[in-house]
Protein backbone atom coordinates (compact mmCIF):
# COMPACT_ATOMS: atom_id res chain seq x y z
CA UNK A 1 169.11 113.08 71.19
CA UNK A 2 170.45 113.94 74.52
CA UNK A 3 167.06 114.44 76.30
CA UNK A 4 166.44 112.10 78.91
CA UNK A 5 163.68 110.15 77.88
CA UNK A 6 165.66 108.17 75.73
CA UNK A 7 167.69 106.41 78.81
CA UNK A 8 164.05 106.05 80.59
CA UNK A 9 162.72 104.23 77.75
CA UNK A 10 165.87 101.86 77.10
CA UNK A 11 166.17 101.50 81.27
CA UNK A 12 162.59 100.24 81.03
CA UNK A 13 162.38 97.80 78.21
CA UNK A 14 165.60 96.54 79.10
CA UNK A 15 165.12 95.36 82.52
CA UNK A 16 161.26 94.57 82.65
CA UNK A 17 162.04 92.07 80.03
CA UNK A 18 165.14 91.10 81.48
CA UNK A 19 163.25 87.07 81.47
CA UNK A 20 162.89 87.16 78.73
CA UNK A 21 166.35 87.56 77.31
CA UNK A 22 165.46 90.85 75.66
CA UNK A 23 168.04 93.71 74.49
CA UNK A 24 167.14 97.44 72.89
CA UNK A 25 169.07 97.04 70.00
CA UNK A 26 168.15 100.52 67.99
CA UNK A 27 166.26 103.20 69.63
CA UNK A 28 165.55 106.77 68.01
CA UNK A 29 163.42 109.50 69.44
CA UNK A 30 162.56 112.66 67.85
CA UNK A 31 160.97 116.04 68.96
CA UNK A 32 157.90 116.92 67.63
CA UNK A 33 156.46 119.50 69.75
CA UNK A 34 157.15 121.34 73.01
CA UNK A 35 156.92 118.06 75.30
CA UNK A 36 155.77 115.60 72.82
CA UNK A 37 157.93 112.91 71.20
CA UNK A 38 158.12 109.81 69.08
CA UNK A 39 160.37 107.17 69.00
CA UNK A 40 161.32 103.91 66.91
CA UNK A 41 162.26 100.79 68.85
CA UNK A 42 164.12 97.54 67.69
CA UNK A 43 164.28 94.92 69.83
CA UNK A 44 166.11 91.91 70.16
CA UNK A 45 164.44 88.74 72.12
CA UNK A 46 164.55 85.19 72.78
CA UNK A 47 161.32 85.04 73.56
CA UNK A 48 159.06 83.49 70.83
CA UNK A 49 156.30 85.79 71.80
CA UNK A 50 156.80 89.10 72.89
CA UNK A 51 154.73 91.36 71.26
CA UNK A 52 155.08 94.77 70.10
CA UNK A 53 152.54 95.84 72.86
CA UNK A 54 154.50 94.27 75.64
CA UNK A 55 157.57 96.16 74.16
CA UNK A 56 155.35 99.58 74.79
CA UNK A 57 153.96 98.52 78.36
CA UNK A 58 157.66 99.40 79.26
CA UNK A 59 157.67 103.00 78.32
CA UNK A 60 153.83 103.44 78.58
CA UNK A 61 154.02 105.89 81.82
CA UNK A 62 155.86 108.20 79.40
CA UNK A 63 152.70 110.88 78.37
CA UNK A 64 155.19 112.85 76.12
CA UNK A 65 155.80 109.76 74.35
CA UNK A 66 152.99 110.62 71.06
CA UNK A 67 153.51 107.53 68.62
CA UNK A 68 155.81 104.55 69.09
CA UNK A 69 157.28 102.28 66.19
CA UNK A 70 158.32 98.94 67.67
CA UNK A 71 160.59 96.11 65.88
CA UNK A 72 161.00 92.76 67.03
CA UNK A 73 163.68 90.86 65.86
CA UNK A 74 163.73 87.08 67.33
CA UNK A 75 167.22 85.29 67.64
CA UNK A 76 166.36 81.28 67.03
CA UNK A 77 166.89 78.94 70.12
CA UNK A 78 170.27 78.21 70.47
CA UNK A 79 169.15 74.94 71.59
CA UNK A 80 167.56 74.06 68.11
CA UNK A 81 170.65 73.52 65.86
């Protein structure tokens, strides 16, 4: 979808959670209704708890935004290996 919502949400998950190493990796958005949208989120962190809520915080001034799947995917510490 080319509307422009879909850059505002990946521009803010992507650097609000810049600390804590965390990437959009799949984001969808579909129309459904005149100004009204949903959208599915996957995203990639480092961080052992982010939360699905904090992942929404980031695109929460968006009104038209109606429903909002969100996927977390954690990468294990490089550190631990």
């Amino acid at each position: 979808m080319g509307d422009p919502v879909v850059d505002e949400i990946r521009e803010g998950i992507e650097p609000t959670l810049a600390a804590r190493e965390t990437r959009v990796a799949d984001l969808h958005v579909w129309r459904v209704g005149r100004g009204a949208y949903v959208c599915a989120v996957a995203a990639v962190t480092h961080s052992p708890t982010l939360s699905a809520d904090e992942v929404r915080a980031c695109f929460s001034m968006h009104e038209e935004i109606r429903h909002s799947t969100v996927e977390i995917q954690r990468c294990p510490d490089q550190a631990a290996g």
